[in-house]
PDB file of N, CA and C in Angstrom:
ATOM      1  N   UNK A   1      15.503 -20.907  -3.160  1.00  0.00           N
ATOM      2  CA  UNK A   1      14.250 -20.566  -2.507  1.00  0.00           C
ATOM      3  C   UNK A   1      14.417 -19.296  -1.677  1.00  0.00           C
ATOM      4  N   UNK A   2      15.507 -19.062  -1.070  1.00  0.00           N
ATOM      5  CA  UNK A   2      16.076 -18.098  -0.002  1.00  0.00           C
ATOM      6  C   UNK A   2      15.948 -16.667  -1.067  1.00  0.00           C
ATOM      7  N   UNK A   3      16.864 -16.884  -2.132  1.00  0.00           N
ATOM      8  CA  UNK A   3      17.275 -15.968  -2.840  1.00  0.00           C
ATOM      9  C   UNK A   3      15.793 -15.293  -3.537  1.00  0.00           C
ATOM     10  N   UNK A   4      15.180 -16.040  -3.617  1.00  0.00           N
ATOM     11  CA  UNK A   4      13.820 -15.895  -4.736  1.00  0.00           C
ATOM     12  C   UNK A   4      12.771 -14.926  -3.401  1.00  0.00           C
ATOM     13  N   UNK A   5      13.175 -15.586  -2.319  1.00  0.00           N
ATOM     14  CA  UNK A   5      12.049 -14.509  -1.145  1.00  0.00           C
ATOM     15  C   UNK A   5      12.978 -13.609  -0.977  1.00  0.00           C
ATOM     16  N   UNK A   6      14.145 -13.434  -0.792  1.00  0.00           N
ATOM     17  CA  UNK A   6      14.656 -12.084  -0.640  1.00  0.00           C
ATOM     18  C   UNK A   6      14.496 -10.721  -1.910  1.00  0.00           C
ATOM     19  N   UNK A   7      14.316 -11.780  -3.238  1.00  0.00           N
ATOM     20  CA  UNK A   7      14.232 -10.756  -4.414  1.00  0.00           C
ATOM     21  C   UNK A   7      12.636 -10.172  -4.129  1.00  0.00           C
ATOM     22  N   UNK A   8      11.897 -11.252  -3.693  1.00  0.00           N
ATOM     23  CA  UNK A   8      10.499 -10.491  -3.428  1.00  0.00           C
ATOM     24  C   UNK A   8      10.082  -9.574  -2.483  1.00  0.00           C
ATOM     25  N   UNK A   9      11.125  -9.922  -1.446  1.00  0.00           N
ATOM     26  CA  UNK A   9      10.655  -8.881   0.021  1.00  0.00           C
ATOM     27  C   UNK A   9      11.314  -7.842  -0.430  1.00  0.00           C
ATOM     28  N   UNK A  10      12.402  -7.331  -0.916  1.00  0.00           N
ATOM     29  CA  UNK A  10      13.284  -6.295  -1.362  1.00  0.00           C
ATOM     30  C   UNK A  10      12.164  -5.635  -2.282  1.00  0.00           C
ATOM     31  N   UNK A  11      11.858  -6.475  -3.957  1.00  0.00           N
ATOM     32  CA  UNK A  11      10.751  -5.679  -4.235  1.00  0.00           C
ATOM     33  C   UNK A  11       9.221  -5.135  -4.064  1.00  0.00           C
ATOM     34  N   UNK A  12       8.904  -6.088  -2.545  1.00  0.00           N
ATOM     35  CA  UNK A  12       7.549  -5.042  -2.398  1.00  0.00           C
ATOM     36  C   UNK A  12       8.188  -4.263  -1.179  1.00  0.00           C
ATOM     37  N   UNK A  13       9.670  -4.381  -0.627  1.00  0.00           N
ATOM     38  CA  UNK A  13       9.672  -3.130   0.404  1.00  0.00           C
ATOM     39  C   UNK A  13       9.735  -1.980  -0.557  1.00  0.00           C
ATOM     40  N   UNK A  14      10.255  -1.921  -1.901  1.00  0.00           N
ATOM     41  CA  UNK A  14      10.656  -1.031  -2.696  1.00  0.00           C
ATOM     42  C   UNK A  14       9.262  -0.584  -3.216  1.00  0.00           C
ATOM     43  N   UNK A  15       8.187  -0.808  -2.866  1.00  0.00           N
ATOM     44  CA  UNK A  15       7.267  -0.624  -3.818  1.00  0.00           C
ATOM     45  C   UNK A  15       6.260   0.184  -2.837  1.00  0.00           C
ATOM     46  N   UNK A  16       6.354  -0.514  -2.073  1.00  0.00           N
ATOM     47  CA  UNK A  16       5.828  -0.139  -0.373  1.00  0.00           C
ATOM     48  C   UNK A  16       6.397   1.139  -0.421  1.00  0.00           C
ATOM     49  N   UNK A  17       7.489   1.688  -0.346  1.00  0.00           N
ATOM     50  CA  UNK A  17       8.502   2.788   0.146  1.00  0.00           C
ATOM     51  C   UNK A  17       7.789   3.861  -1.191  1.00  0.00           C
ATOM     52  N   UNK A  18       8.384   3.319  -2.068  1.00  0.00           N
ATOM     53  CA  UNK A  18       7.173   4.545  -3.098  1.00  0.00           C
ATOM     54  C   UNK A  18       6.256   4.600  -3.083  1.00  0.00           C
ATOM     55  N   UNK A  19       5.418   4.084  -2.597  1.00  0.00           N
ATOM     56  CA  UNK A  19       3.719   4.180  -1.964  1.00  0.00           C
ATOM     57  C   UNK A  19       3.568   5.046  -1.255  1.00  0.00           C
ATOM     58  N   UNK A  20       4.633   4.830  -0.266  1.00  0.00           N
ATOM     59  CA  UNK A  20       4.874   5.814   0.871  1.00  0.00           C
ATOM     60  C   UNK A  20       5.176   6.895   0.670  1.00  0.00           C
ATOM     61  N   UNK A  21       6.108   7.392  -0.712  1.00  0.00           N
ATOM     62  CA  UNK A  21       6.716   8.389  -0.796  1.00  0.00           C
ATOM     63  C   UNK A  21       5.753   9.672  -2.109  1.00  0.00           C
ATOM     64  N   UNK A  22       5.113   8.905  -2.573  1.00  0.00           N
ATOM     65  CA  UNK A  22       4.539   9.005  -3.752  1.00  0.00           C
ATOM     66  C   UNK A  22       2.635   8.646  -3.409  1.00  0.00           C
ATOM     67  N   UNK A  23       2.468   9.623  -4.694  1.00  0.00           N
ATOM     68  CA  UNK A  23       0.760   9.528  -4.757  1.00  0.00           C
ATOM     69  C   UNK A  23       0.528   8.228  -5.824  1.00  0.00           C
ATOM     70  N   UNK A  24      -0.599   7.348  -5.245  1.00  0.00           N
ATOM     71  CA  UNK A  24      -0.121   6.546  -6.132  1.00  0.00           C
ATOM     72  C   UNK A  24      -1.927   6.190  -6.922  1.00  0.00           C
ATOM     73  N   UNK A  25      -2.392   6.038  -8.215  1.00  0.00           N
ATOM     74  CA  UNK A  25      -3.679   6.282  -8.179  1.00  0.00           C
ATOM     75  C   UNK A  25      -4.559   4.665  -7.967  1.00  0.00           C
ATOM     76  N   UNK A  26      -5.763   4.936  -7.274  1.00  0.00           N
ATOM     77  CA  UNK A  26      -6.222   4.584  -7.203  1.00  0.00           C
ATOM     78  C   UNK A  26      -7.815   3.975  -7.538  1.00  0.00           C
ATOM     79  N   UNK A  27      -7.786   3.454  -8.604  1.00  0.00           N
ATOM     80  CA  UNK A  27      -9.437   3.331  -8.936  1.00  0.00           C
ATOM     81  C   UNK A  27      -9.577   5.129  -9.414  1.00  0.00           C
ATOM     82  N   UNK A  28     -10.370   5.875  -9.045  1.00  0.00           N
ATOM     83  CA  UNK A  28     -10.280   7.361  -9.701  1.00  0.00           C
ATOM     84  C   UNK A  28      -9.502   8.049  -9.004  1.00  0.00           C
ATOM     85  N   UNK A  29      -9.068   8.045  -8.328  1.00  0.00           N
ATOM     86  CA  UNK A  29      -8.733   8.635  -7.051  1.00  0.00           C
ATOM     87  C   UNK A  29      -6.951   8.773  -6.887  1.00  0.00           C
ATOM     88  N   UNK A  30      -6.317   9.344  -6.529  1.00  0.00           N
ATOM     89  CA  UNK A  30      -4.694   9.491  -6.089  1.00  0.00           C
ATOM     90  C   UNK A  30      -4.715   9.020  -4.577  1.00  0.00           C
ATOM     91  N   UNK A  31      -3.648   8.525  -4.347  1.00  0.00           N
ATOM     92  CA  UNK A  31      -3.280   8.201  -2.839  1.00  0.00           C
ATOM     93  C   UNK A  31      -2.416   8.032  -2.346  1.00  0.00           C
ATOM     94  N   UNK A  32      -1.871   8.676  -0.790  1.00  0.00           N
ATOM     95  CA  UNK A  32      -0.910   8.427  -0.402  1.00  0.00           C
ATOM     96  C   UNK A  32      -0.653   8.110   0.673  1.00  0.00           C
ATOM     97  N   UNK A  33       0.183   6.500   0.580  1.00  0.00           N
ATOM     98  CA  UNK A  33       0.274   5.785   1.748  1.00  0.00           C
ATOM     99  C   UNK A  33       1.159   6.452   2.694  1.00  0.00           C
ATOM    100  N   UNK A  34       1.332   6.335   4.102  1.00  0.00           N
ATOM    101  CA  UNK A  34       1.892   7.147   5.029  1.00  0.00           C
ATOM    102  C   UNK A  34       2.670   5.836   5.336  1.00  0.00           C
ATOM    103  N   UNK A  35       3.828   5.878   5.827  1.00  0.00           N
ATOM    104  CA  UNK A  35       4.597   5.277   6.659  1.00  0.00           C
ATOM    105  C   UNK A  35       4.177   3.920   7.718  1.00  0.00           C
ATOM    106  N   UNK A  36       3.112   4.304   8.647  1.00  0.00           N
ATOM    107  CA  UNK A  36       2.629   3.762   9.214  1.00  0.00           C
ATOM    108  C   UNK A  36       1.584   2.502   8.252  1.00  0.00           C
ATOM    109  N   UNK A  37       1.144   3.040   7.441  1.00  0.00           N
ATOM    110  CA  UNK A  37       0.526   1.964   6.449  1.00  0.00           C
ATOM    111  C   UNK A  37       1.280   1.214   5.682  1.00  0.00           C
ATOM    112  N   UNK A  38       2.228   1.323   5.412  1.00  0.00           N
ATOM    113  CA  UNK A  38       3.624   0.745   4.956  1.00  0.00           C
ATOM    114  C   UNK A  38       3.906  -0.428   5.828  1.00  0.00           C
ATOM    115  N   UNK A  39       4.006  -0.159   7.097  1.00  0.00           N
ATOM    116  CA  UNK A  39       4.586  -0.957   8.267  1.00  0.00           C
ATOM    117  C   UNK A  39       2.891  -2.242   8.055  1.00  0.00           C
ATOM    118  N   UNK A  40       2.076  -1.335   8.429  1.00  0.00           N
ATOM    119  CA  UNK A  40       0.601  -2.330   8.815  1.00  0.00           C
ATOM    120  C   UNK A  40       0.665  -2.866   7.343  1.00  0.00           C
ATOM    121  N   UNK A  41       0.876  -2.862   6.342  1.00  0.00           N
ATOM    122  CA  UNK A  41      -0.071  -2.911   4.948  1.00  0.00           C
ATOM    123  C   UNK A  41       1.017  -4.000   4.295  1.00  0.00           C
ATOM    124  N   UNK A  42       1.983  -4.259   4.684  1.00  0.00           N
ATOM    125  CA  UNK A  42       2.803  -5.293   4.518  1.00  0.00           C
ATOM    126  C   UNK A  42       2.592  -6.488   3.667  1.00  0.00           C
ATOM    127  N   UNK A  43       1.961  -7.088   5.098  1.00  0.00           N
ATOM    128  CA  UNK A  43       1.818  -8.037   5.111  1.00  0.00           C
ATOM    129  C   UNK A  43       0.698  -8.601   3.596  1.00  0.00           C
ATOM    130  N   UNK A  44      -0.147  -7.913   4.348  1.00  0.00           N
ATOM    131  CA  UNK A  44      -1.314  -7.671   3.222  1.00  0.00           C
ATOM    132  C   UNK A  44      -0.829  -7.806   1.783  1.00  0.00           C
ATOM    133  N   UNK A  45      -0.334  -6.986   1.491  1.00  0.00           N
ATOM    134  CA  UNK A  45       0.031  -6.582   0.189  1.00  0.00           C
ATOM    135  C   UNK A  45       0.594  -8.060  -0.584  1.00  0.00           C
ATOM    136  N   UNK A  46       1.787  -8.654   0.505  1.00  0.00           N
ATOM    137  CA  UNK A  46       2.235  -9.845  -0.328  1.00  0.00           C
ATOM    138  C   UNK A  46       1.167 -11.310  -0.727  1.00  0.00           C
ATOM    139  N   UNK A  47      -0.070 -10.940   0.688  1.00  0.00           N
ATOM    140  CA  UNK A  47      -1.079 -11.915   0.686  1.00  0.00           C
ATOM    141  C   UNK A  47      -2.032 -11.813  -0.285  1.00  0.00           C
ATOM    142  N   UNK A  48      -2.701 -10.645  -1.005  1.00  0.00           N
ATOM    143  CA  UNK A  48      -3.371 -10.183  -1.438  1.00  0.00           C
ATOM    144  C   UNK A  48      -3.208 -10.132  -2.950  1.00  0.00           C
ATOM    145  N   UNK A  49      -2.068  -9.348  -2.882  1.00  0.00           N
ATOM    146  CA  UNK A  49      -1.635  -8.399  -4.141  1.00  0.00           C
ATOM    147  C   UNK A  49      -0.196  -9.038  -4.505  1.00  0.00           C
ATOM    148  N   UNK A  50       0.325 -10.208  -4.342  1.00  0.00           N
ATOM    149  CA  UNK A  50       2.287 -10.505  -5.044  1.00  0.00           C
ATOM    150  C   UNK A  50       2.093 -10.186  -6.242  1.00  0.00           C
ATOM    151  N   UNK A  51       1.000 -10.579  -7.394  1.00  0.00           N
ATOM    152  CA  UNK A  51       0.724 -11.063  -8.722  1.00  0.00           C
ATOM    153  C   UNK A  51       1.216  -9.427  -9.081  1.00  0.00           C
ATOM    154  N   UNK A  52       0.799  -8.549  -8.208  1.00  0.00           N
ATOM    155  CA  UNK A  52       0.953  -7.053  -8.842  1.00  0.00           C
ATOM    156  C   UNK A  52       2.285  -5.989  -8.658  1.00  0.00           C
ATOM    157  N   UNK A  53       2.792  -7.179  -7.667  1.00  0.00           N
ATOM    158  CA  UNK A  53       4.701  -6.135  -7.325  1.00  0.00           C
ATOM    159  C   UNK A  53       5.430  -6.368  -8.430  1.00  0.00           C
ATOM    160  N   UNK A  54       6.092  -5.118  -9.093  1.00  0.00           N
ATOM    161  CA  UNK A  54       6.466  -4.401  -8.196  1.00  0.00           C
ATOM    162  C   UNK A  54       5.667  -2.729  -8.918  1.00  0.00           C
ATOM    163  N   UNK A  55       4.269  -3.069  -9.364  1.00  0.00           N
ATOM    164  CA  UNK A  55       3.488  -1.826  -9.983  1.00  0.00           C
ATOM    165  C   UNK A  55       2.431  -1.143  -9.067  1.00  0.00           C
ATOM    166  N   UNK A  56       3.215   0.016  -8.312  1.00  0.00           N
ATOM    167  CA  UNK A  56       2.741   0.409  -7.506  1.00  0.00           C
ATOM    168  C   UNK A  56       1.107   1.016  -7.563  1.00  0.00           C
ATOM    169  N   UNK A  57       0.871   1.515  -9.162  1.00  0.00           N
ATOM    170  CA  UNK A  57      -0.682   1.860  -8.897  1.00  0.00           C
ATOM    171  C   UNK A  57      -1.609   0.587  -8.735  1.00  0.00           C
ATOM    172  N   UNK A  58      -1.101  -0.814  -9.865  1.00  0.00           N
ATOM    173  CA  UNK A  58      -1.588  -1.812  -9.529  1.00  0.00           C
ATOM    174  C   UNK A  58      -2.057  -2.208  -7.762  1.00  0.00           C
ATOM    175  N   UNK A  59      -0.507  -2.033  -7.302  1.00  0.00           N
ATOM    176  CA  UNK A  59      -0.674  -2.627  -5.815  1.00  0.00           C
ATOM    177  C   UNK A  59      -2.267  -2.158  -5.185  1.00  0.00           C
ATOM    178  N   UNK A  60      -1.960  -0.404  -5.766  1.00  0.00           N
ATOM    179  CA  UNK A  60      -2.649   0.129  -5.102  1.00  0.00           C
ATOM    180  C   UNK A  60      -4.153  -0.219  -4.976  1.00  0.00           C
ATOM    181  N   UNK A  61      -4.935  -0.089  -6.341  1.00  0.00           N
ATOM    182  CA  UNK A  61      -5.878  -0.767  -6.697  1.00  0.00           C
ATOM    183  C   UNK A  61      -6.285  -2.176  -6.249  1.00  0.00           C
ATOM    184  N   UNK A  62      -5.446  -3.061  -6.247  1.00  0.00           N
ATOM    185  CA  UNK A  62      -5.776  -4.043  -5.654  1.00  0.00           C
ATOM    186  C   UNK A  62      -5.609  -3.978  -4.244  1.00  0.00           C
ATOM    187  N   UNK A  63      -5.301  -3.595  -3.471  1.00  0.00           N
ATOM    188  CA  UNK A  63      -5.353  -3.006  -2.113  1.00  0.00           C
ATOM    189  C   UNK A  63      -7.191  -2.630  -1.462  1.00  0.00           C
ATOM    190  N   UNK A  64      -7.181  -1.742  -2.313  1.00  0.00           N
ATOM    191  CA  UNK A  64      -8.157  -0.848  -2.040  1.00  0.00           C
ATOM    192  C   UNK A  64      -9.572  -2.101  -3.130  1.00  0.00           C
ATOM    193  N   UNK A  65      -9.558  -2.605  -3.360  1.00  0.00           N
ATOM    194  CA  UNK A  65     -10.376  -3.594  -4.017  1.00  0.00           C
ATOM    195  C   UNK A  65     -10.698  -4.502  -3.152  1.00  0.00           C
ATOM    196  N   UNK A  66      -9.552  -5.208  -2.300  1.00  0.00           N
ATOM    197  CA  UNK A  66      -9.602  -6.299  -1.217  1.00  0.00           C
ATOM    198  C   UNK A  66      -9.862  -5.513   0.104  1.00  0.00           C
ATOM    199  N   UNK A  67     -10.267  -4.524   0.212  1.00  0.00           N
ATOM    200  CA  UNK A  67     -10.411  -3.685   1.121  1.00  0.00           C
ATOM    201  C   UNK A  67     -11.347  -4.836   2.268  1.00  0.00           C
ATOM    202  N   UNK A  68     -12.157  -5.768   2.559  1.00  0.00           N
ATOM    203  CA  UNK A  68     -12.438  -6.496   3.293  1.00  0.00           C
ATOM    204  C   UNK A  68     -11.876  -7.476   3.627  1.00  0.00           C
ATOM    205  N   UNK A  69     -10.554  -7.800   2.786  1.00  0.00           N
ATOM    206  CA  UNK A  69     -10.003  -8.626   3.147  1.00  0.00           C
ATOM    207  C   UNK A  69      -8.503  -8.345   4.049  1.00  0.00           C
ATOM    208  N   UNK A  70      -8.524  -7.390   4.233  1.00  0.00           N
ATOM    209  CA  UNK A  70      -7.556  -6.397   4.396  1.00  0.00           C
ATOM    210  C   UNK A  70      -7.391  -6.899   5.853  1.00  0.00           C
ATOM    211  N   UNK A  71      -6.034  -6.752   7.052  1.00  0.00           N
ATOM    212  CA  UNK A  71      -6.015  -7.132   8.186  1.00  0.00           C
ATOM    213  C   UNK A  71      -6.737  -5.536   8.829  1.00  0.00           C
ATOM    214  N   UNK A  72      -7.226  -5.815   9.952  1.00  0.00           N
ATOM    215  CA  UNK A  72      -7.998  -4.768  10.767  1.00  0.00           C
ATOM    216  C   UNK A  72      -6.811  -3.489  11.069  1.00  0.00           C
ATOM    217  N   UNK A  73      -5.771  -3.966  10.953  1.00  0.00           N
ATOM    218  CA  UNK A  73      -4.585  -2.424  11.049  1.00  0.00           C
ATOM    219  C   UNK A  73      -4.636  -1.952  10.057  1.00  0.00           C
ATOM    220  N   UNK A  74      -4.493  -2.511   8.770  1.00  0.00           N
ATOM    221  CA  UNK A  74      -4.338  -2.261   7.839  1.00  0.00           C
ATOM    222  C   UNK A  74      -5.293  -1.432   7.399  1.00  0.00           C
ATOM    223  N   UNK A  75      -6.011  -1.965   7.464  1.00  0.00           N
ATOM    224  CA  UNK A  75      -7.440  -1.400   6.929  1.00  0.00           C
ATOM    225  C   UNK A  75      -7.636  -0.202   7.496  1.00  0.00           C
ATOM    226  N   UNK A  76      -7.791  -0.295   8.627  1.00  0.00           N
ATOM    227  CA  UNK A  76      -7.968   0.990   9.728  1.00  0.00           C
ATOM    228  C   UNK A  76      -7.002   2.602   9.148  1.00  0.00           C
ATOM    229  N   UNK A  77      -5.762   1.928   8.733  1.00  0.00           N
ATOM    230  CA  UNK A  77      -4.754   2.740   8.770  1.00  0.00           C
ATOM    231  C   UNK A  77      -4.577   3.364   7.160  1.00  0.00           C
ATOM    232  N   UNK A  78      -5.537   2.304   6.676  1.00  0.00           N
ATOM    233  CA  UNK A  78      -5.972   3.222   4.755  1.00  0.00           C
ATOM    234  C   UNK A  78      -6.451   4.421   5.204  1.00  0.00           C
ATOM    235  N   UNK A  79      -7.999   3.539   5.990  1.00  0.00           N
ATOM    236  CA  UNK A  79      -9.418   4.496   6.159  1.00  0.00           C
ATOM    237  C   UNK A  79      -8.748   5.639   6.851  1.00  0.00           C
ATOM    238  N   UNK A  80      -8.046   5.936   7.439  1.00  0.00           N
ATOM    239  CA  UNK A  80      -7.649   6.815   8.187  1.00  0.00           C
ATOM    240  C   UNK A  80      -7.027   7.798   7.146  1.00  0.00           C
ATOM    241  N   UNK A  81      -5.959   7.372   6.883  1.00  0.00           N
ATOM    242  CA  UNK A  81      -5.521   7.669   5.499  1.00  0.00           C
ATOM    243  C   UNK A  81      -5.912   8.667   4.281  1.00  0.00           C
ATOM    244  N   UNK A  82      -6.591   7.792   3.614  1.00  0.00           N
ATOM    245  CA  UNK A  82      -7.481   8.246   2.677  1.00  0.00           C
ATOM    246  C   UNK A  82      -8.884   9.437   3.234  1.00  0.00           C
ATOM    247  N   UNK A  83      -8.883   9.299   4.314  1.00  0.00           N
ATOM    248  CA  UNK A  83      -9.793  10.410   4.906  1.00  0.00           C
ATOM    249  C   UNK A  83      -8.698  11.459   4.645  1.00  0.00           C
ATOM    250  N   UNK A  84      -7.819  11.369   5.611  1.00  0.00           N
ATOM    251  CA  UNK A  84      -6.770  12.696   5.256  1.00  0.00           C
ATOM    252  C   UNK A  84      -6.576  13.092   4.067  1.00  0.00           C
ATOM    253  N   UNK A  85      -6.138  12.243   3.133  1.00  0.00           N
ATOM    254  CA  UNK A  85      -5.807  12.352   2.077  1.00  0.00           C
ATOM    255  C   UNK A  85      -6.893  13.128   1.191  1.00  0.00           C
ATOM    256  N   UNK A  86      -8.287  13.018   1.337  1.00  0.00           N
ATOM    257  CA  UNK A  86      -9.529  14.063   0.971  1.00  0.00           C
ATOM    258  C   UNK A  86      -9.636  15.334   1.647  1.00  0.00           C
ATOM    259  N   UNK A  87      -8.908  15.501   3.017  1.00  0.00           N
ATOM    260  CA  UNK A  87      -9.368  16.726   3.610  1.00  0.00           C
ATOM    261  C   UNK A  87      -7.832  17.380   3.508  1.00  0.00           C
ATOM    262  N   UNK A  88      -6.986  16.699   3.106  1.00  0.00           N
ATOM    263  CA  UNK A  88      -5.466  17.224   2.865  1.00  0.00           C
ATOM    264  C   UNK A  88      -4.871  17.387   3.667  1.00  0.00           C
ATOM    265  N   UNK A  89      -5.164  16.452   4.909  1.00  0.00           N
ATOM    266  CA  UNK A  89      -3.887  16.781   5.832  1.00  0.00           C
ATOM    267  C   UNK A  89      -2.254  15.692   5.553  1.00  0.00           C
ATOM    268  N   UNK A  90      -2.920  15.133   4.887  1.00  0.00           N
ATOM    269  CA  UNK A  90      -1.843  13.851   4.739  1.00  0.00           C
ATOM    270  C   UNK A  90      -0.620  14.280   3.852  1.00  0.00           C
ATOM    271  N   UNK A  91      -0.843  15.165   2.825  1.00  0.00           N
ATOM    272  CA  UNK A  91       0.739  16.096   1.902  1.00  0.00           C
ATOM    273  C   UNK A  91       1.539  16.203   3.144  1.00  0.00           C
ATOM    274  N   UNK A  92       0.740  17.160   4.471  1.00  0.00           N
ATOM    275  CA  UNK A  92       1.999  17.670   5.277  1.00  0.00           C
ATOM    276  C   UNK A  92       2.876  16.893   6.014  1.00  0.00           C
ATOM    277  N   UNK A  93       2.480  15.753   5.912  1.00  0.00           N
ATOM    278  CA  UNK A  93       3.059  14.250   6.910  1.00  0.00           C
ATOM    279  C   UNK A  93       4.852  13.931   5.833  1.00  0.00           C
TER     280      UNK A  93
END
């Protein structure tokens, strides 16, 4: 049981981390998670989205799909996000 949650937390930190590192697409759209959404978006992701680790555009999509179901950091810290990510400040991060 131990071994089976460590193989899972390892692969959505790994998936998380290329989210982070990487544009990842979304519905029409490219996106890129920042660090800080990584940390907030966690949780989420395993609640939401396990069925889809460790396929990061999947994650992504389903992320941004459950977008109301999303925790209020989380969410906050897309919208924030994805604003940058349209006006381009988010590459320089």
């Amino acid at each position: 049981m131990t071994t089976l949650f460590t193989s899972t937390v390892r692969k959505v930190s790994l998936a998380l981390a290329l989210v982070a590192s990487f544009s990842a697409v979304a519905s029409t759209s490219s996106f890129a998670f920042s660090s800080e959404a990584q940390q907030q978006c966690t949780g989420d992701a395993f609640r939401l989205c396990s069925s889809e680790i460790p396929n990061i555009p999947k994650i992504t999509a389903c992320m941004v799909k459950h977008r109301a179901d999303l925790s209020a950091g989380c969410r906050g810290v897309m919208d924030r996000d994805m604003a940058a990510q349209k006006s381009g400040k988010l590459a320089a991060q």
